[in-house]
C-alpha atoms as a PDB file:
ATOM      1  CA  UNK A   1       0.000   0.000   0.000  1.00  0.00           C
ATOM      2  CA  UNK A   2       1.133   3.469  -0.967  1.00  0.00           C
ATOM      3  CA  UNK A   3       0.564   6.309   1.743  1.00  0.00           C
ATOM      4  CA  UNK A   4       1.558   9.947   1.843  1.00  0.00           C
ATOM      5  CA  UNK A   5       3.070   9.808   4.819  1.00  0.00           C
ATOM      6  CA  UNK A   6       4.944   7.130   4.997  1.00  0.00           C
ATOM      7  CA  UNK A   7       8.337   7.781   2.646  1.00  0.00           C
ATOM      8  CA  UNK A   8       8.196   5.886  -0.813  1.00  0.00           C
ATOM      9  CA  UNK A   9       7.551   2.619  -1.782  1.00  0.00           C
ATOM     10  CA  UNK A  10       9.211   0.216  -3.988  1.00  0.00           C
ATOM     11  CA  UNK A  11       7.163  -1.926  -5.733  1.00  0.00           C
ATOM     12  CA  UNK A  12       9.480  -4.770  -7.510  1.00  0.00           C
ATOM     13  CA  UNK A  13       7.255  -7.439  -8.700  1.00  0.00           C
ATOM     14  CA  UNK A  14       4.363  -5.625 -10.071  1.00  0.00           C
ATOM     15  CA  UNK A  15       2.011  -7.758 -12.908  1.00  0.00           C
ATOM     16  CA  UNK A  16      -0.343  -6.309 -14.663  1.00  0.00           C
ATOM     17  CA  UNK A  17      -3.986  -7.545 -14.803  1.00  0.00           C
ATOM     18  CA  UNK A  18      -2.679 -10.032 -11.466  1.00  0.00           C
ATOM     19  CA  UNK A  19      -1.973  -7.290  -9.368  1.00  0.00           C
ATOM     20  CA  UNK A  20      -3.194  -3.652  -7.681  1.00  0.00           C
ATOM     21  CA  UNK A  21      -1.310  -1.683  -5.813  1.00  0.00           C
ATOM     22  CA  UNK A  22      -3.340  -0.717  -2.462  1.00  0.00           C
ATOM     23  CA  UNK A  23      -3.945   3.462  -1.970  1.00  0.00           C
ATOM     24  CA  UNK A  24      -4.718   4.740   1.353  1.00  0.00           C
ATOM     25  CA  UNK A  25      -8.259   6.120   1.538  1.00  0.00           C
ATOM     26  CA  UNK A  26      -6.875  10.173   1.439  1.00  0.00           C
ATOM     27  CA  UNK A  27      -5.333   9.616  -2.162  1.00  0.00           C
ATOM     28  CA  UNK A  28      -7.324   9.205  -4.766  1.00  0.00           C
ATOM     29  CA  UNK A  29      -6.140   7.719  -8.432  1.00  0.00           C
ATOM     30  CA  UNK A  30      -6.605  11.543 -10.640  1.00  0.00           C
ATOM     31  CA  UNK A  31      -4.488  13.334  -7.632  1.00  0.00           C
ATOM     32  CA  UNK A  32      -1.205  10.855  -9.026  1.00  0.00           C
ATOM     33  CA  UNK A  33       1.222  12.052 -11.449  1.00  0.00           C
ATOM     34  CA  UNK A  34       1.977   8.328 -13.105  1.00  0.00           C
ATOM     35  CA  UNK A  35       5.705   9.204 -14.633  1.00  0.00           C
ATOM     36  CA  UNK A  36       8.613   7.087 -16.113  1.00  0.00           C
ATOM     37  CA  UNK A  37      12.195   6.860 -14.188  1.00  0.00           C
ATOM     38  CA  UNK A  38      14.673   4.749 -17.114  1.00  0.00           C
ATOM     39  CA  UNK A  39      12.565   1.574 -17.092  1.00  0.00           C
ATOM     40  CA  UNK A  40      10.978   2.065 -13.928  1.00  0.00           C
ATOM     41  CA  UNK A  41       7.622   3.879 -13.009  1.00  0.00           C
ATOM     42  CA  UNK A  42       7.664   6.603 -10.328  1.00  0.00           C
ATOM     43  CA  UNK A  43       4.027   7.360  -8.825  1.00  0.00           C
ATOM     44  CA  UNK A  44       3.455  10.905  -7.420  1.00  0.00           C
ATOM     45  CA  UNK A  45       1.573  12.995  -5.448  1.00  0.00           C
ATOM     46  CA  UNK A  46       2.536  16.664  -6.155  1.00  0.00           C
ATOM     47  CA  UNK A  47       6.186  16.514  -5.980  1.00  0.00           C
ATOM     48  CA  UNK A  48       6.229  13.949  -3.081  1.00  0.00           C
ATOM     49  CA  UNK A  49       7.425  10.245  -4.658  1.00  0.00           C
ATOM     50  CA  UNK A  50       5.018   7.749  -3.617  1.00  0.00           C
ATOM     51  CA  UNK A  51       6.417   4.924  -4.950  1.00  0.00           C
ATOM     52  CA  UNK A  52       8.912   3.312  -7.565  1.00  0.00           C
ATOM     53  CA  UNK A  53       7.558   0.438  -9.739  1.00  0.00           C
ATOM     54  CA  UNK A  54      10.498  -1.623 -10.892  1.00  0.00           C
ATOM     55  CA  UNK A  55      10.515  -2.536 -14.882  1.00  0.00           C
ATOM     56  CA  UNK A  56       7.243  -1.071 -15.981  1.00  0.00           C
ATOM     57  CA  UNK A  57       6.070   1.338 -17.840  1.00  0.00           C
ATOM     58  CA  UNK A  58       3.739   4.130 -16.607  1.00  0.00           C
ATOM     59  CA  UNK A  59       1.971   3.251 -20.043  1.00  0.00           C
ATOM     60  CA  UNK A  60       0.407   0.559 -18.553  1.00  0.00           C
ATOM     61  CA  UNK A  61      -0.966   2.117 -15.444  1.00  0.00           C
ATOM     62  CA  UNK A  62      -5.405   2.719 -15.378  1.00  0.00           C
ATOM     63  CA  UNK A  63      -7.781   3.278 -12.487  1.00  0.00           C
ATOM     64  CA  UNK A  64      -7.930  -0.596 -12.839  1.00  0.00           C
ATOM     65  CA  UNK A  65      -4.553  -1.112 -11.397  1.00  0.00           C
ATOM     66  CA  UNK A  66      -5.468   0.099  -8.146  1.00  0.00           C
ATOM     67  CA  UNK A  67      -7.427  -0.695  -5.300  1.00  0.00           C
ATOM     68  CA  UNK A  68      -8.481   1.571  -2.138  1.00  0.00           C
ATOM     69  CA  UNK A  69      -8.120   0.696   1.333  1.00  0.00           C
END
């Protein structure tokens, strides 16, 4: 689970269409800025780094991919 408080994330075994990647309940998916990082994905919130997804492509990334807890 990504959270704003809590630092960054990294997120090394990410499949898409197997997996979601968990948001706490104060983000919401339209407030992320979904950016790539060499073949990595970085996930943002404003200019705080929320995460690094390892070896995919920010291409990839819809409102599907993520779940809210």
């Amino acid at each position: 689970m990504i959270e704003r408080s809590r630092g960054f994330a990294i997120i090394g075994d990410f499949r898409k269409g197997e997996d979601r990647i968990g948001l706490a309940d104060d983000l919401t998916f339209g407030a992320l800025t979904i950016v790539p990082r060499g073949n990595d994905t970085v996930i943002r919130l404003g200019s705080q780094r929320l995460a690094i997804v390892e070896n995919v492509s920010p291409t990839v990334f819809t409102f599907n991919d993520f779940v809210f807890v």
